[in-house]
Protein backbone atom coordinates (compact mmCIF):
# COMPACT_ATOMS: atom_id res chain seq x y z
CA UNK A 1 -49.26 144.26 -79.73
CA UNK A 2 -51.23 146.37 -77.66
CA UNK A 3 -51.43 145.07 -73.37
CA UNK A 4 -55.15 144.33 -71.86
CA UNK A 5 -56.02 146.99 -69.49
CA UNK A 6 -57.11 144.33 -67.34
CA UNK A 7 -54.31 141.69 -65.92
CA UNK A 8 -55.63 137.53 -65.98
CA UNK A 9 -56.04 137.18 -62.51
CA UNK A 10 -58.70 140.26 -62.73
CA UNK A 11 -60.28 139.00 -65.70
CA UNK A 12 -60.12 135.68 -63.40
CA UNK A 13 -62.32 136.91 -60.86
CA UNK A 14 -64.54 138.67 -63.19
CA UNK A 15 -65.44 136.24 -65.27
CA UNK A 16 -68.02 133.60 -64.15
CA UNK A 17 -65.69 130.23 -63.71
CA UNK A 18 -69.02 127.90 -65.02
CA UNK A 19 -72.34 129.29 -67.63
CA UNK A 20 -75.66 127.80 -66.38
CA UNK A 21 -77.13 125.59 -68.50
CA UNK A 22 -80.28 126.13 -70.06
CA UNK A 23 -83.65 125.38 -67.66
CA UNK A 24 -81.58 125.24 -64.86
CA UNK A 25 -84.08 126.98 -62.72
CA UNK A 26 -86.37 124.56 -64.07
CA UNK A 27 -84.68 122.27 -63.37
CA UNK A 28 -84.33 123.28 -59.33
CA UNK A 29 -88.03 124.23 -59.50
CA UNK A 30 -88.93 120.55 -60.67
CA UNK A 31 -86.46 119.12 -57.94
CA UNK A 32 -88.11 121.54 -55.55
CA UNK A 33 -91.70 120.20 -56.50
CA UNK A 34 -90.03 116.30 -56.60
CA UNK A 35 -89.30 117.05 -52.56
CA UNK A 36 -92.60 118.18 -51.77
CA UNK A 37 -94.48 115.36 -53.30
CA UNK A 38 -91.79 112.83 -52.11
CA UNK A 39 -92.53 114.17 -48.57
CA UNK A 40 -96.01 114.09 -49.30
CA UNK A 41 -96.53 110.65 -50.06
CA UNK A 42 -94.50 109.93 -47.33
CA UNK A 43 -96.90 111.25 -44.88
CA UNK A 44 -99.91 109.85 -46.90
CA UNK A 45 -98.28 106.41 -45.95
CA UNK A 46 -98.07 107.18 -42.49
CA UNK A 47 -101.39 108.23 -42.10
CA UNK A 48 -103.04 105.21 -44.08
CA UNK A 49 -100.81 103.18 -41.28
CA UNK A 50 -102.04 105.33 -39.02
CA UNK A 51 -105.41 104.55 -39.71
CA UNK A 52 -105.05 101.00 -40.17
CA UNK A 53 -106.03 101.46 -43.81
CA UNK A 54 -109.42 102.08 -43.18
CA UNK A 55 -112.11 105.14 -42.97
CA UNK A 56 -112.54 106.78 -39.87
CA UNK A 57 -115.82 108.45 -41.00
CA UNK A 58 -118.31 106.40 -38.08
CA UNK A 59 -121.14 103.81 -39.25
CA UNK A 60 -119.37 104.52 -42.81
CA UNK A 61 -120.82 102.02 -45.69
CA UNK A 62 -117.64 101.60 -47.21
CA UNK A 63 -116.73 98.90 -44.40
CA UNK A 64 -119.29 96.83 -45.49
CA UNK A 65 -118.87 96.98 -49.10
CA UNK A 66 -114.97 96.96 -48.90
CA UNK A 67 -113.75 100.25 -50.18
CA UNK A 68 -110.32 101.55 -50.35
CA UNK A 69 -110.19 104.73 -48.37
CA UNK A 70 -108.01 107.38 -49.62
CA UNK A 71 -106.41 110.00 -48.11
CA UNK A 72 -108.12 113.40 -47.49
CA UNK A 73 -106.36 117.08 -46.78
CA UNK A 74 -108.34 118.77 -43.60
CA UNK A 75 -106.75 122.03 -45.27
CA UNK A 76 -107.36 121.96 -48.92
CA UNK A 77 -104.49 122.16 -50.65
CA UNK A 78 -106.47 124.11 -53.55
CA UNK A 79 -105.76 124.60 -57.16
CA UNK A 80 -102.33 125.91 -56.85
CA UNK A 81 -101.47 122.99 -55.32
CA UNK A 82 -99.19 123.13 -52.00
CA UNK A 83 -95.62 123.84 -52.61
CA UNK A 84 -94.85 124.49 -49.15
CA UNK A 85 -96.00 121.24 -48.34
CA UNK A 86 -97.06 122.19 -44.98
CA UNK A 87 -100.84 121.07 -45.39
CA UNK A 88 -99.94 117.59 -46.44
CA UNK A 89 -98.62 117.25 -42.39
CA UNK A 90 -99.60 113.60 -41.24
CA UNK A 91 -100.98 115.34 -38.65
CA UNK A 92 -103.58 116.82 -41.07
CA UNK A 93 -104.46 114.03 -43.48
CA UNK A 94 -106.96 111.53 -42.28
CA UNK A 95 -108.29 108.15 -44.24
CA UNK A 96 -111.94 109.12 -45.59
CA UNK A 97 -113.57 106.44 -48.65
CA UNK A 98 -114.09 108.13 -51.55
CA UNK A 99 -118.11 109.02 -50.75
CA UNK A 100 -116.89 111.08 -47.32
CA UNK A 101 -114.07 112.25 -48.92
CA UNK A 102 -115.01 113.89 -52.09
CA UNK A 103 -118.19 112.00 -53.75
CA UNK A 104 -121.12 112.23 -52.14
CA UNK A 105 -123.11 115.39 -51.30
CA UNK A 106 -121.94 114.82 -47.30
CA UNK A 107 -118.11 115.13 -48.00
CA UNK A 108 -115.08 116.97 -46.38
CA UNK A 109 -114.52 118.56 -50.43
CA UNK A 110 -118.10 119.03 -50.34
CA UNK A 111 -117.65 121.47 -47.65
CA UNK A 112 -120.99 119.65 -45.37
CA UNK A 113 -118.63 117.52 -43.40
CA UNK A 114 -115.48 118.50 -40.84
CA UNK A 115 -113.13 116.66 -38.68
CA UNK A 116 -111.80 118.82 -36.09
CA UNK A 117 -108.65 117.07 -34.22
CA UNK A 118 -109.16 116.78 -30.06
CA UNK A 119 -105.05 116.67 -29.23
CA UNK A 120 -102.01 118.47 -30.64
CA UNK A 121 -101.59 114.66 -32.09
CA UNK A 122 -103.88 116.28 -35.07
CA UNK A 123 -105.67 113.22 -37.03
CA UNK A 124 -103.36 110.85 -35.34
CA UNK A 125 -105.31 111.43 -32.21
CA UNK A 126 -109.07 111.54 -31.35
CA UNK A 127 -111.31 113.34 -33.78
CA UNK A 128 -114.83 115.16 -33.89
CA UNK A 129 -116.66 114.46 -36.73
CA UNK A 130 -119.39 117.56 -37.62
CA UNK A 131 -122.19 117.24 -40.58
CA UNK A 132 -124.05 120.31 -41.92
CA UNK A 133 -127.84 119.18 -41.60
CA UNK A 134 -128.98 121.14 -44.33
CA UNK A 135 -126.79 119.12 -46.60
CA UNK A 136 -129.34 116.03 -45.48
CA UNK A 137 -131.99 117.35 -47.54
CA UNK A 138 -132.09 115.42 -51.01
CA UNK A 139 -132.95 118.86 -53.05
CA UNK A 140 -131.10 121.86 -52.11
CA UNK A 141 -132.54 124.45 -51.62
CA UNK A 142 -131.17 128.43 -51.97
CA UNK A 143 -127.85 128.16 -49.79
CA UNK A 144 -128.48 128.42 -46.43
CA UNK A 145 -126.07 128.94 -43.33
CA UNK A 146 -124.31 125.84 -42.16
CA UNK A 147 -125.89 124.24 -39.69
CA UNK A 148 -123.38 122.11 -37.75
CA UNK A 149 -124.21 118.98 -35.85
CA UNK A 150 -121.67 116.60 -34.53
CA UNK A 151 -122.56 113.29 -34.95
CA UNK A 152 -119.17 111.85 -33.28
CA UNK A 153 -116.67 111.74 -31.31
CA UNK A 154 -113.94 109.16 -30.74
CA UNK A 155 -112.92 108.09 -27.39
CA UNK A 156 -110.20 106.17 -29.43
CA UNK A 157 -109.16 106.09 -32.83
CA UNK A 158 -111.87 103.75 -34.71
CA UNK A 159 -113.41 103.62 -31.57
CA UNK A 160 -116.42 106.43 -30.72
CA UNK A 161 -118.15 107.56 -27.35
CA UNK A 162 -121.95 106.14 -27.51
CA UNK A 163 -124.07 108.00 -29.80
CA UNK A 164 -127.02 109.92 -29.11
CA UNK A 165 -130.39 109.32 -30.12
CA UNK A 166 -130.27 111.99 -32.72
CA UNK A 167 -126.56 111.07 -33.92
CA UNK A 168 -127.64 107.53 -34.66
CA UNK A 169 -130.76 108.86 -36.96
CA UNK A 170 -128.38 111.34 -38.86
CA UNK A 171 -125.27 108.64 -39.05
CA UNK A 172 -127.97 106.09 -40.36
CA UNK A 173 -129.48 108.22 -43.04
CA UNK A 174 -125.88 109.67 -43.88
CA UNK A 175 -125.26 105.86 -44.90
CA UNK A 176 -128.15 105.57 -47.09
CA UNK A 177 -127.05 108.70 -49.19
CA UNK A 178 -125.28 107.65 -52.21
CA UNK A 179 -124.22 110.64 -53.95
């Protein structure tokens, strides 16, 4: 009987000890993606706390008719989704209702509204809330450069320095726009 040419302990340390099993990386990729959304939702929670479950958008008609906010990305997290999971930061996600969030023609998706975040709290801290005015007219007309007015500021959260004459026209007719 003819001898290996290789001994057993060679072969030993040649020869992978375990085979993957099939869709392993899949598997890791899923568990990946399981972490990110895990950690997500766990900083969607903290800001709906945060924001004591309601919008922060100001003179908002959702408070009277008792709408669920939801919570909105300041950084979109776009079609890809995120699977760094850095854009859904607590410090980025703010409680909008669904019109100011993604619905109506004045919406953070919509790309006529922004919240820009006063202290390196982010959304946690005191916010400025900007409209683009040509986003007020009911037909729209060939796209035009935005044309940003801030309508707010909070001194506090929920709580906003007195508005200007002009901020109270354009926060009133933002509230009668439906969609």
């Amino acid at each position: 009987m003819a001898t290996s040419p290789i001994s057993d302990t060679e072969r030993a340390k040649t020869k992978p000890l375990w085979k993957p099993m099939r869709g392993t990386a899949k598997r890791e990729r899923e568990d990946r993606r399981d972490g990110v959304k895990s950690h997500e939702a766990k900083n969607k929670t903290a800001a709906r706390k945060g924001d004591d479950y309601a919008c922060r958008f100001p003179r908002c008609f959702c408070h009277r008719q008792k709408i669920a906010p939801a919570v909105a990305h300041l950084d979109h997290k776009g079609m890809g989704g995120n699977p760094a999971g850095d854009r859904s930061d607590d410090r980025l996600l703010i409680c909008l209702c669904p019109a100011r969030h993604r619905e109506s023609r004045i919406s953070l998706d919509a790309g006529s509204m922004k919240v820009r975040p006063l202290t390196k709290l982010g959304t946690r801290g005191r916010c400025e809330f900007y409209v683009d005015l040509n986003a007020l007219d009911k037909v729209p007309a060939a796209p035009k450069r935005p044309r940003w007015f801030l309508v707010a500021t909070e001194r506090e959260l929920h709580i906003f320095e007195m508005f200007s004459r002009e901020q109270a026209l354009i926060l009133d007719r933002i509230s009668e726009i439906v969609s």
